[in-house]
N, C-alpha and C. Protein backbone atom coordinates (compact mmCIF):
# COMPACT_ATOMS: atom_id res chain seq x y z
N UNK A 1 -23.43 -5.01 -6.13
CA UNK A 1 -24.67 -5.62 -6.47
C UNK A 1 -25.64 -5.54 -5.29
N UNK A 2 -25.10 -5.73 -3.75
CA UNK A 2 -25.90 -5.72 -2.84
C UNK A 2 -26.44 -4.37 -2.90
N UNK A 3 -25.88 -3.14 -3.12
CA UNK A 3 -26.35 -2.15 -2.83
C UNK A 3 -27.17 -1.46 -3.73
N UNK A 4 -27.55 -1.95 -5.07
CA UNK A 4 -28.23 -1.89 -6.19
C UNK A 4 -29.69 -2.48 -6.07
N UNK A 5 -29.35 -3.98 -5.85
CA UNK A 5 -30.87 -4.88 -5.70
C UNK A 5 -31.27 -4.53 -4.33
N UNK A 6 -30.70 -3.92 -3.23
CA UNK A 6 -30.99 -3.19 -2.04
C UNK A 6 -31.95 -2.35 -2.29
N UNK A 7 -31.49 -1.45 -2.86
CA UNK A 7 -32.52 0.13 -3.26
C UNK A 7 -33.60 -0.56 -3.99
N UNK A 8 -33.39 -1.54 -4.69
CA UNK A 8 -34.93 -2.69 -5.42
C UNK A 8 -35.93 -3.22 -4.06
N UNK A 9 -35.44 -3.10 -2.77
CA UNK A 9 -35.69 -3.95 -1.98
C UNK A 9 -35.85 -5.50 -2.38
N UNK A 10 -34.26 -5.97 -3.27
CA UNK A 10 -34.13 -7.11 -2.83
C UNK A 10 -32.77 -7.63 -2.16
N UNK A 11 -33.01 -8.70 -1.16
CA UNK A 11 -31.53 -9.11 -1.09
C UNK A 11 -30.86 -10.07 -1.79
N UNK A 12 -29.54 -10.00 -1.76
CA UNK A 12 -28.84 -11.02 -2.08
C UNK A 12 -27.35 -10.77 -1.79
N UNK A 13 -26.90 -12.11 -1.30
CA UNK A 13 -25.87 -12.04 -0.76
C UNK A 13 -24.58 -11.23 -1.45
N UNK A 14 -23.24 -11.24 -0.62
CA UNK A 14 -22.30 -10.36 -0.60
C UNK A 14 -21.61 -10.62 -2.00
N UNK A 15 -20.75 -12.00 -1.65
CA UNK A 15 -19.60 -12.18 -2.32
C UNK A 15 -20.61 -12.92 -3.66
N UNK A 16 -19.41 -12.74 -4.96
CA UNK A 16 -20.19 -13.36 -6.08
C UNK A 16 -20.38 -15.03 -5.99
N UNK A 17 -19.16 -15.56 -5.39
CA UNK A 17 -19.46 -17.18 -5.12
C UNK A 17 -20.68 -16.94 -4.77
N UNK A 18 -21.63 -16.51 -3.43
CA UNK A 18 -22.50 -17.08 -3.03
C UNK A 18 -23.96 -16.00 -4.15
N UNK A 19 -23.37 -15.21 -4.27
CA UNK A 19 -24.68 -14.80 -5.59
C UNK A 19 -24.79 -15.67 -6.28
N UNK A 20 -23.99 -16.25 -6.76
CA UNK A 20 -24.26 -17.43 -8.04
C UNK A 20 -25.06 -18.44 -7.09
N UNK A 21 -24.13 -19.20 -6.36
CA UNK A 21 -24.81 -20.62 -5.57
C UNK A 21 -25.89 -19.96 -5.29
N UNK A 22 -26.90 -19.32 -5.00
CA UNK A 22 -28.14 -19.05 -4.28
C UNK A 22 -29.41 -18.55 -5.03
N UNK A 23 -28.66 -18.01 -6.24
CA UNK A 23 -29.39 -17.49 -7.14
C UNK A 23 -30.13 -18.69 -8.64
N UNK A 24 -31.08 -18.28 -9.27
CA UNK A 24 -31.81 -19.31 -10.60
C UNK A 24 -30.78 -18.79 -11.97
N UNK A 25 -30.63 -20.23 -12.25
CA UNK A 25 -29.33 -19.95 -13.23
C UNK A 25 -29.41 -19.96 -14.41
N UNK A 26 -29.38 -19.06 -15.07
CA UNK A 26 -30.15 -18.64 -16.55
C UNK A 26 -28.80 -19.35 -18.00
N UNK A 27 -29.48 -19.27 -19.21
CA UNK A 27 -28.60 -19.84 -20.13
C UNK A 27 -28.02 -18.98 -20.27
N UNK A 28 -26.86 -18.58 -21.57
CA UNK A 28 -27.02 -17.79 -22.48
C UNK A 28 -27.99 -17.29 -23.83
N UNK A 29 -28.88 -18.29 -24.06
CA UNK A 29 -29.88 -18.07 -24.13
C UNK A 29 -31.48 -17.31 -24.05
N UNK A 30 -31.27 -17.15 -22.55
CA UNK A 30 -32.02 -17.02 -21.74
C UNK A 30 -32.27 -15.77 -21.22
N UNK A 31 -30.25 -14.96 -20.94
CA UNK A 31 -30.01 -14.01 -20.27
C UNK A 31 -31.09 -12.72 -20.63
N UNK A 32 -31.52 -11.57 -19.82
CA UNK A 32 -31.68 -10.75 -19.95
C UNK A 32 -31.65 -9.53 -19.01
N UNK A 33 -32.20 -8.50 -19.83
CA UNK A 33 -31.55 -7.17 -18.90
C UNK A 33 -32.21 -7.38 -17.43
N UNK A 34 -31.35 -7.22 -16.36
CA UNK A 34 -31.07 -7.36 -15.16
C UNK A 34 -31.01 -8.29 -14.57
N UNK A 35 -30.40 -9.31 -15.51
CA UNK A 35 -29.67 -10.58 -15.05
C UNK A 35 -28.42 -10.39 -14.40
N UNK A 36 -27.25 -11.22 -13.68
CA UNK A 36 -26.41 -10.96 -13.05
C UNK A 36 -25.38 -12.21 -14.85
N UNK A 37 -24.31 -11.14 -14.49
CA UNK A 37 -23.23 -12.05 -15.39
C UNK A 37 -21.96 -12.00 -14.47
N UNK A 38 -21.40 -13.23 -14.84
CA UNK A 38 -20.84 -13.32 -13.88
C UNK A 38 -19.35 -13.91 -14.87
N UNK A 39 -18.06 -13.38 -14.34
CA UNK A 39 -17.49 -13.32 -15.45
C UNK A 39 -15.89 -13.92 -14.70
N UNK A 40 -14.93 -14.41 -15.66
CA UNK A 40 -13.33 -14.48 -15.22
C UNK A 40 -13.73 -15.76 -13.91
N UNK A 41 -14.10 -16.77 -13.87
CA UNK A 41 -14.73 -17.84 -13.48
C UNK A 41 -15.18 -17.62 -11.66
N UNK A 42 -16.26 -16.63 -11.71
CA UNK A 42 -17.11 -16.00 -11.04
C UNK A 42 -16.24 -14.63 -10.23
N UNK A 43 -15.46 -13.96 -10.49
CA UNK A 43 -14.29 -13.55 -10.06
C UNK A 43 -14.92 -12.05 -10.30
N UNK A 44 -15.51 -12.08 -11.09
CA UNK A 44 -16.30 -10.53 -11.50
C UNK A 44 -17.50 -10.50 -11.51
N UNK A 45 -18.19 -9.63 -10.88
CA UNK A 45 -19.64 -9.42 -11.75
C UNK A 45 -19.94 -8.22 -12.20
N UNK A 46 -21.17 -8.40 -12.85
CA UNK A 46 -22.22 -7.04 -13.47
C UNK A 46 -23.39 -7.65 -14.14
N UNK A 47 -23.97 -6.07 -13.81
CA UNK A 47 -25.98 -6.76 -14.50
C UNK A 47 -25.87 -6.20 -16.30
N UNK A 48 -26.62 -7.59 -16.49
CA UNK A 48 -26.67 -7.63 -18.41
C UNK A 48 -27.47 -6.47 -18.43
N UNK A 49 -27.08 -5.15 -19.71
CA UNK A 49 -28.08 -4.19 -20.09
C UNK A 49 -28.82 -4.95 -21.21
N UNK A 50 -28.22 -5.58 -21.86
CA UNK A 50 -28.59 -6.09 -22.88
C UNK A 50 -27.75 -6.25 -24.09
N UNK A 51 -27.74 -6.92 -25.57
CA UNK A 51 -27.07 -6.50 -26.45
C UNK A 51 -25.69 -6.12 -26.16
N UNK A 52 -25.09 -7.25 -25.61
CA UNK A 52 -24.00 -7.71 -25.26
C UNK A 52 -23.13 -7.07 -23.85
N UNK A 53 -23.73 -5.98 -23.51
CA UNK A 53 -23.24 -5.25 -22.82
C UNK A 53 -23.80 -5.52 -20.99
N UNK A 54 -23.37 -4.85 -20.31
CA UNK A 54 -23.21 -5.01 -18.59
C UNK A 54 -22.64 -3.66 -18.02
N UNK A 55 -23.52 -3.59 -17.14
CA UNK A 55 -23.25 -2.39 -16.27
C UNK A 55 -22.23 -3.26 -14.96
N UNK A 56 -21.60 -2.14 -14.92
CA UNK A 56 -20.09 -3.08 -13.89
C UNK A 56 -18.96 -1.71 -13.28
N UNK A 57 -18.10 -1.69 -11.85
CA UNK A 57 -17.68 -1.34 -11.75
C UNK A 57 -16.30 -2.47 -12.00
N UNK A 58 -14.98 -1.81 -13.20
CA UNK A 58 -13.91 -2.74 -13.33
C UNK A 58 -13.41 -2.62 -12.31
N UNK A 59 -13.48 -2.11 -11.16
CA UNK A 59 -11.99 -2.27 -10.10
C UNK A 59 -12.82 -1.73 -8.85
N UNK A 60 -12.09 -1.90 -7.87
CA UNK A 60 -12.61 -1.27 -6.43
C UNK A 60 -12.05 0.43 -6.56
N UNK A 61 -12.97 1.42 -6.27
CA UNK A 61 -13.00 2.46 -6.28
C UNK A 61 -13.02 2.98 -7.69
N UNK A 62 -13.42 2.41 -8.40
CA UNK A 62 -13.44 2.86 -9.87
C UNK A 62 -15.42 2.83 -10.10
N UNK A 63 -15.95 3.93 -11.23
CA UNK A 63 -17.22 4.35 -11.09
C UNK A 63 -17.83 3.03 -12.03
N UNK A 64 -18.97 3.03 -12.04
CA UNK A 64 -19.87 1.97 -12.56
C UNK A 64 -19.98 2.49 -14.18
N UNK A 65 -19.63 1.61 -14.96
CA UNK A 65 -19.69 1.61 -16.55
C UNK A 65 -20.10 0.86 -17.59
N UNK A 66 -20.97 1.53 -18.48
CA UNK A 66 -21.19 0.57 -19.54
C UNK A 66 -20.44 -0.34 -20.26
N UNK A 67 -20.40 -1.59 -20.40
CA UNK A 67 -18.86 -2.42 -20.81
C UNK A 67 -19.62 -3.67 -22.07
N UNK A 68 -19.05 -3.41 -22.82
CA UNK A 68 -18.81 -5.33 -23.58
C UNK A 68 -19.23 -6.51 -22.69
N UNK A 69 -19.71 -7.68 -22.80
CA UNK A 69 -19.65 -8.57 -22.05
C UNK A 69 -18.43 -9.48 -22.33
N UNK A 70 -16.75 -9.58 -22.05
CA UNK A 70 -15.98 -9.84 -22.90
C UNK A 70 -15.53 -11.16 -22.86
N UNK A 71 -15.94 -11.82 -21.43
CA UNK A 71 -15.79 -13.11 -21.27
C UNK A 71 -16.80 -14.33 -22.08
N UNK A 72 -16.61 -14.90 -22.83
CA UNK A 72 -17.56 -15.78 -23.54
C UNK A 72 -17.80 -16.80 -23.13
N UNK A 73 -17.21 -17.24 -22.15
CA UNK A 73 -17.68 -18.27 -20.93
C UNK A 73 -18.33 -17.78 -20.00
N UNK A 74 -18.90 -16.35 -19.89
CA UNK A 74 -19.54 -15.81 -18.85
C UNK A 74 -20.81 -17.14 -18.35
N UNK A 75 -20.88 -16.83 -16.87
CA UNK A 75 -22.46 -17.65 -16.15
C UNK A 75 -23.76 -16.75 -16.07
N UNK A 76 -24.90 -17.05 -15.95
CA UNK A 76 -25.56 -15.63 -16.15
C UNK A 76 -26.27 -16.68 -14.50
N UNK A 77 -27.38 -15.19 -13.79
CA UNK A 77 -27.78 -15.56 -12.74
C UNK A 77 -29.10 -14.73 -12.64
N UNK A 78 -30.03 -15.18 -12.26
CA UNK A 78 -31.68 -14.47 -12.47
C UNK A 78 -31.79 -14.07 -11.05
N UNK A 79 -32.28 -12.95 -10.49
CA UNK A 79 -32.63 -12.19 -9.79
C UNK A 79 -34.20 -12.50 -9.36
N UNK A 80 -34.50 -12.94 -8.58
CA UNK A 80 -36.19 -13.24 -8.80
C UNK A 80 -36.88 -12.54 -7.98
């Protein structure tokens, strides 16, 4: 995520704990494309494309992919 909203020239911190704590915290409701979701009780992230889906790498060294949003307790997080 840092190296994504980087090339945006924005920052935001490393780990997802502190993306969430620092970041404006959207509903489900609310969410939209290039929101942060935050998933497996903040343990994962990826940005909402929309229409249920999230751009996300599943694993370390694995490539960035279009995915389901599959957690239904997901948190969502606004980028401002």
């Amino acid at each position: 995520m840092q190296w994504v909203f980087g090339r945006l020239g924005v920052a935001i911190p490393r780990t997802t704990y502190s993306q969430y704590a620092r970041l404006r915290h959207v509903s489900h409701a609310q969410v939209r494309p290039g929101d942060l979701i935050f998933l497996d009780h903040l343990g994962h992230v990826g940005i909402y494309a929309g229409f249920g889906s999230m751009w996300h790498a599943p694993h370390t060294g694995s490539t960035v992919r279009l995915s389901r949003v599959w957690d239904p307790n997901y948190v969502a997080a606004r980028v401002a």
